[in-house]
C-alpha atoms as a PDB file:
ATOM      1  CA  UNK A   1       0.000   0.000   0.000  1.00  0.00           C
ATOM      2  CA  UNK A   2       2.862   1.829   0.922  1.00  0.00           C
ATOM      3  CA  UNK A   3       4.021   2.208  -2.843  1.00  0.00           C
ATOM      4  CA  UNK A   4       0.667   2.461  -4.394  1.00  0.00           C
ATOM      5  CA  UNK A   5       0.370   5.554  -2.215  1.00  0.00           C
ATOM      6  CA  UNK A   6       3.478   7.118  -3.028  1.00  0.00           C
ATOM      7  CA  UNK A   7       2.763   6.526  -6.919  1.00  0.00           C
ATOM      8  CA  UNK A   8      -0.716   7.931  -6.710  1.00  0.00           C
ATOM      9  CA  UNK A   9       0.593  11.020  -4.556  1.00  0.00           C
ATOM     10  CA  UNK A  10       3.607  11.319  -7.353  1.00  0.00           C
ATOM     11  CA  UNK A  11       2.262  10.199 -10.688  1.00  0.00           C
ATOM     12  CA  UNK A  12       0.004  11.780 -13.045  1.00  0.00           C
ATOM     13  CA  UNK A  13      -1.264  11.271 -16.936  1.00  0.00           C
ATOM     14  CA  UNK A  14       0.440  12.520 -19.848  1.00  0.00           C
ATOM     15  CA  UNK A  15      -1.813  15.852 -21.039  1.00  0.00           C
ATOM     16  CA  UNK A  16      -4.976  14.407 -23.143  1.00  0.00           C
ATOM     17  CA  UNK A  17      -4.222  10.617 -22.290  1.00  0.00           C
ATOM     18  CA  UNK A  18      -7.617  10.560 -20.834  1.00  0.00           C
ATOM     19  CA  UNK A  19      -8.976  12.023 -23.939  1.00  0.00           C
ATOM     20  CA  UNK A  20      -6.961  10.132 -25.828  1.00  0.00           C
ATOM     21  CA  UNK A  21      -8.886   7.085 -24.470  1.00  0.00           C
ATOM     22  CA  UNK A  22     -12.013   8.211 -24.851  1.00  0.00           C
ATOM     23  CA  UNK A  23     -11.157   9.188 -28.930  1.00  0.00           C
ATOM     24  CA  UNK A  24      -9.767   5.814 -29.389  1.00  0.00           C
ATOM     25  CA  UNK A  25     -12.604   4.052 -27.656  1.00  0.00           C
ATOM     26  CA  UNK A  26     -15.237   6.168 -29.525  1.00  0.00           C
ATOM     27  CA  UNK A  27     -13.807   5.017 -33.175  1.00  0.00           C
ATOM     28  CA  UNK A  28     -13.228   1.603 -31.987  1.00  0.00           C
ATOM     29  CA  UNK A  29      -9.580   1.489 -31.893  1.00  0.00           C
ATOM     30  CA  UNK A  30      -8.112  -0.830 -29.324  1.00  0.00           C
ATOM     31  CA  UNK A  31      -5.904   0.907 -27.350  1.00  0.00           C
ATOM     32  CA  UNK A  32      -3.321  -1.493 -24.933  1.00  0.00           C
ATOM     33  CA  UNK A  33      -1.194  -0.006 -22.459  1.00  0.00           C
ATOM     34  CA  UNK A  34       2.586  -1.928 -23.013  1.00  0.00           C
ATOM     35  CA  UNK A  35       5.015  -1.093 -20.091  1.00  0.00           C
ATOM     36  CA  UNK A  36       8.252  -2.522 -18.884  1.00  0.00           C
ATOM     37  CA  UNK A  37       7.146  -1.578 -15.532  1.00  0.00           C
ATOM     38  CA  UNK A  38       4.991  -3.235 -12.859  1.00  0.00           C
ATOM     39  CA  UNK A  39       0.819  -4.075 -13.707  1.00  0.00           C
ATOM     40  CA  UNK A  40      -0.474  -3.392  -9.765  1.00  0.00           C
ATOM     41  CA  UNK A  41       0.935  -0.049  -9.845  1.00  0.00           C
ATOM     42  CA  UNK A  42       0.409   0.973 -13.615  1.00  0.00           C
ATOM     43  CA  UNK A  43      -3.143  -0.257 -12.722  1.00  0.00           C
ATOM     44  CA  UNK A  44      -3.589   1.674  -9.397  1.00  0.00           C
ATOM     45  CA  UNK A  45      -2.865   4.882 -11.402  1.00  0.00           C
ATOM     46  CA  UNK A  46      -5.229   3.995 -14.167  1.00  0.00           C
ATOM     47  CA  UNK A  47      -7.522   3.300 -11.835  1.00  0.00           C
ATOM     48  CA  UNK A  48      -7.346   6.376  -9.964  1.00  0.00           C
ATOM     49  CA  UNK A  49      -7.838   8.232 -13.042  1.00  0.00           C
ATOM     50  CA  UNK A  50     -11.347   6.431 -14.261  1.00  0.00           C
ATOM     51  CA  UNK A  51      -8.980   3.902 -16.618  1.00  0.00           C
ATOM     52  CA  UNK A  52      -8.507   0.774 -14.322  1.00  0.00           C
ATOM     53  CA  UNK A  53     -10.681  -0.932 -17.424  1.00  0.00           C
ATOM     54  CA  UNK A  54      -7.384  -0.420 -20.044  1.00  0.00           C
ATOM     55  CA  UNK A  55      -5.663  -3.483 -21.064  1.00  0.00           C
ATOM     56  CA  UNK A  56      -2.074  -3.547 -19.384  1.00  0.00           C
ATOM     57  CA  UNK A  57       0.913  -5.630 -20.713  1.00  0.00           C
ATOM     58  CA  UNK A  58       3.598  -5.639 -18.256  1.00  0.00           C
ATOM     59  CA  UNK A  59       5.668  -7.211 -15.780  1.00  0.00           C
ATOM     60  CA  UNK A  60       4.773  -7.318 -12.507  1.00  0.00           C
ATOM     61  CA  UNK A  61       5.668  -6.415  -8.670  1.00  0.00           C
ATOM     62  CA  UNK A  62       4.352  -7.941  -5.673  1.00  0.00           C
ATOM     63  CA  UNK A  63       4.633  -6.164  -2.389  1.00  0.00           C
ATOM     64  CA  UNK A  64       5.183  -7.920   0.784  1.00  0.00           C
ATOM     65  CA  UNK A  65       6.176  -7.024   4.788  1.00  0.00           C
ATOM     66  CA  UNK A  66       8.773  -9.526   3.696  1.00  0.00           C
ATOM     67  CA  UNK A  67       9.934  -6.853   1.020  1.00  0.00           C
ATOM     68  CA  UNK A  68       9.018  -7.445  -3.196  1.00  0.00           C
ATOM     69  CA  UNK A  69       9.127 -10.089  -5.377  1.00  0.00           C
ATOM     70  CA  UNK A  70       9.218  -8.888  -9.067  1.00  0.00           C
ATOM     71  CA  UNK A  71       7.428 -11.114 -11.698  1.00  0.00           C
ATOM     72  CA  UNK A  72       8.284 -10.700 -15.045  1.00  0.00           C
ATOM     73  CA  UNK A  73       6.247 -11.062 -17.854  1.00  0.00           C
ATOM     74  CA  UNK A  74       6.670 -14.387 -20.503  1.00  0.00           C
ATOM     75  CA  UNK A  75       7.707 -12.413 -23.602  1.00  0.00           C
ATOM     76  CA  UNK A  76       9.086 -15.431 -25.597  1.00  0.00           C
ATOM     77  CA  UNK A  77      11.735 -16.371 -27.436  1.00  0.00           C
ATOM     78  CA  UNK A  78      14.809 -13.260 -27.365  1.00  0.00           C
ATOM     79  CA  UNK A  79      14.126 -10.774 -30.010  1.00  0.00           C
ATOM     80  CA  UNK A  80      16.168 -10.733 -33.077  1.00  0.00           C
ATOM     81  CA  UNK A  81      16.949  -6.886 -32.801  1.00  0.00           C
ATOM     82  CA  UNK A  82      18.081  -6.208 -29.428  1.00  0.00           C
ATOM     83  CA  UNK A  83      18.248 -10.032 -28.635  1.00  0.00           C
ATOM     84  CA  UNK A  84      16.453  -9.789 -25.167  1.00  0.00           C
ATOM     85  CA  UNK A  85      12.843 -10.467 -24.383  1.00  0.00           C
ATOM     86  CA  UNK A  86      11.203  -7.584 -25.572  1.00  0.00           C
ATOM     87  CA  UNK A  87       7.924  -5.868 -26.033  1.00  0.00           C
ATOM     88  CA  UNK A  88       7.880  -7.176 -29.659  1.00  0.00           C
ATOM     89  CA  UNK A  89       6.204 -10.680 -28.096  1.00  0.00           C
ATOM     90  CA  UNK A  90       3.734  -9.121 -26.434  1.00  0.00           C
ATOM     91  CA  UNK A  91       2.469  -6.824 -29.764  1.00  0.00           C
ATOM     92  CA  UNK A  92       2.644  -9.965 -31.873  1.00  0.00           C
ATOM     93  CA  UNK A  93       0.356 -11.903 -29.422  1.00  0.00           C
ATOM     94  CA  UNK A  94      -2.267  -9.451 -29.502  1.00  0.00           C
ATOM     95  CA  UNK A  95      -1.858  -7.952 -33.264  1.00  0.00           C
ATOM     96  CA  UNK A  96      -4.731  -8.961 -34.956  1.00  0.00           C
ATOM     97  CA  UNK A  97      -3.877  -7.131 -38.452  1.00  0.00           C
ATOM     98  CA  UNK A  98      -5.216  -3.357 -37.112  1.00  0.00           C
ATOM     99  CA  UNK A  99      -2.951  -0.678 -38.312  1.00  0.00           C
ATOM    100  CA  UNK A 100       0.095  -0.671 -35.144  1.00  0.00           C
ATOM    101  CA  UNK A 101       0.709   3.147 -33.954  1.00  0.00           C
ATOM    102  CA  UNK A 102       3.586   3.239 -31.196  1.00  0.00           C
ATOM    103  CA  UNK A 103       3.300   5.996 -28.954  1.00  0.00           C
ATOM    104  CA  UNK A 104       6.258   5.566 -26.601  1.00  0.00           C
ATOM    105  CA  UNK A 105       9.004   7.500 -24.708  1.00  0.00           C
ATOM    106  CA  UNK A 106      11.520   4.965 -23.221  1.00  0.00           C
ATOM    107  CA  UNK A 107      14.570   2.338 -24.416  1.00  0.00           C
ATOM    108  CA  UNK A 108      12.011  -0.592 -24.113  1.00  0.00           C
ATOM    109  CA  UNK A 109       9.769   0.873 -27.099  1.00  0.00           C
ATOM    110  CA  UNK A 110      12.853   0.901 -29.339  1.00  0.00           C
ATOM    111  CA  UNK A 111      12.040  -2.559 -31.294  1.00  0.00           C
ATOM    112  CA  UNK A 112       8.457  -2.052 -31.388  1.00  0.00           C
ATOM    113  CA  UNK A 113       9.094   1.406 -33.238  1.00  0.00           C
ATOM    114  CA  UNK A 114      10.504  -1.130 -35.974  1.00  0.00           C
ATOM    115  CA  UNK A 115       7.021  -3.145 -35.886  1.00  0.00           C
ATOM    116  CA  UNK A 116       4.525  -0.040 -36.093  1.00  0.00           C
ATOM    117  CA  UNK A 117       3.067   1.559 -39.171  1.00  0.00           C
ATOM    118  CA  UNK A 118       3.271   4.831 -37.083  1.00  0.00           C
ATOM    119  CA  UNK A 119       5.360   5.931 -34.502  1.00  0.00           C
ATOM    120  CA  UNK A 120       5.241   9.064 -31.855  1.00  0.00           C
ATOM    121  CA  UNK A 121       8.049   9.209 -29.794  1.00  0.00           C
ATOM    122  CA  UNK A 122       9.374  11.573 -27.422  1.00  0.00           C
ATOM    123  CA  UNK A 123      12.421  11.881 -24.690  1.00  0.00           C
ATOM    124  CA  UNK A 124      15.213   8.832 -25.117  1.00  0.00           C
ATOM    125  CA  UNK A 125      13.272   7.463 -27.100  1.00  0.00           C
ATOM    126  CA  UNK A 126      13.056   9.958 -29.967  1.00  0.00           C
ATOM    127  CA  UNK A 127      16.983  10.262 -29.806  1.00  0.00           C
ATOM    128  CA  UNK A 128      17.204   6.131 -29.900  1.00  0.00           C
ATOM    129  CA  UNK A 129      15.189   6.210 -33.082  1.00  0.00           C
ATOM    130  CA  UNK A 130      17.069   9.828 -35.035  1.00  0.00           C
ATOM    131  CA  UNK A 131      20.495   8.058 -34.560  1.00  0.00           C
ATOM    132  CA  UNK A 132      18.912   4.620 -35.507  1.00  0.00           C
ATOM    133  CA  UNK A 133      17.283   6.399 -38.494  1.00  0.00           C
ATOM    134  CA  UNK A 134      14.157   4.903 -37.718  1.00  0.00           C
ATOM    135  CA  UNK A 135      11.240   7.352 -38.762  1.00  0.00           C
ATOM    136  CA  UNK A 136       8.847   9.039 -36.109  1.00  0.00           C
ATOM    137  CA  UNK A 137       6.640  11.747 -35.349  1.00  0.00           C
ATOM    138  CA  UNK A 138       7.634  13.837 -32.138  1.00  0.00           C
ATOM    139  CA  UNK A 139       5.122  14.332 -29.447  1.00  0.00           C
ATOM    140  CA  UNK A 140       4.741  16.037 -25.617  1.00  0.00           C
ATOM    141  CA  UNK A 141       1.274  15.082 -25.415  1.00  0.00           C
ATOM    142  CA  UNK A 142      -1.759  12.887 -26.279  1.00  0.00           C
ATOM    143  CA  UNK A 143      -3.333  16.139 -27.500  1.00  0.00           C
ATOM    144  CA  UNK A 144      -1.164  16.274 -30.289  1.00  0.00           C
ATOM    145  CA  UNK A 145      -0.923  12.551 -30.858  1.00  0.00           C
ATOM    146  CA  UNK A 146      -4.925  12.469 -31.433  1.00  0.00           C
ATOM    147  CA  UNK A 147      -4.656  15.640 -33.754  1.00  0.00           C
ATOM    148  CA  UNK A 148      -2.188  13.562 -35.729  1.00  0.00           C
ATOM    149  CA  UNK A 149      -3.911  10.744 -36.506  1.00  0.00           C
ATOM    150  CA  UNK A 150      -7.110  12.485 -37.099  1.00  0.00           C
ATOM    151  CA  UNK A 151      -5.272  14.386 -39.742  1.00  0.00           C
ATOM    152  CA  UNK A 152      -3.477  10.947 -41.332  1.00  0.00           C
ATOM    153  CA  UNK A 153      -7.477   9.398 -41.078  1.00  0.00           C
ATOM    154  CA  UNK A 154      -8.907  12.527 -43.382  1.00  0.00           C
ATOM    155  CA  UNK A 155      -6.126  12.203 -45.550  1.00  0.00           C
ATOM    156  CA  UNK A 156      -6.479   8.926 -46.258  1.00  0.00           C
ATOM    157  CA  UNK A 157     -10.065   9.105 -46.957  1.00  0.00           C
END
């Protein structure tokens, strides 16, 4: 409880991410929250924020008295790219053909950048992809990633 309470006290939502939702939700996009971090605390923050019912691939962290126990999550066979078991399992377990948009900020996104169609990417992981030449389109917030893809929708119509 301890660290639930110190992540709800100290974390917050990217700007629009609840809006974000809502837009993807409304068009019938699935939208899948992929994390290298821990489910019970990614959860406990959706949750706090009206999202607990988001889909959540990640590993996992169990908090004891005894102290915690981390679980991590079966992402298969190593990747070819980085040769660890990355997040590139877990997309191609739940793919199901739907146009794959990335929208990621960290080193663990770096492979699946290589899988999606479309890619926003900000902080390390906007520097991993310029000096790996791997395209993107730079973001800050989920207000701008919506705006984004409703322009590349009416375009393509």
């Amino acid at each position: 409880e301890q660290v639930r309470e110190l992540v709800l006290r100290e974390a917050g939502l990217r700007a629009g991410f609840s809006e974000f939702v809502a837009w993807a939700r409304d068009r019938g996009h699935r939208l899948v929250v992929l994390s290298s971090g821990f489910r019970s605390v990614i959860h406990a923050v959706l949750e706090s924020w009206g999202l607990g019912h988001l889909e959540v691939a990640s590993h996992e962290a169990e908090f004891t008295p005894r102290g915690t126990r981390l679980v991590w999550a079966d992402r298969g066979e190593p990747c070819a790219v980085c040769g660890r078991r990355c997040k590139r399992h877990e997309v191609r377990v739940r793919h199901d053909g739907e146009t794959l948009v990335l929208v990621g900020d960290g080193v663990s996104d770096r492979c699946v950048a290589r899988m999606a169609e479309v890619v926003f990417a900000r902080a390390h992981l906007s520097r991993d992809l310029t000096v790996d030449g791997v395209p993107f389109v730079s973001f800050e917030d989920f207000h701008e990633v919506r705006e984004a893809l409703e322009a590349r929708t009416t375009l393509a119509a």
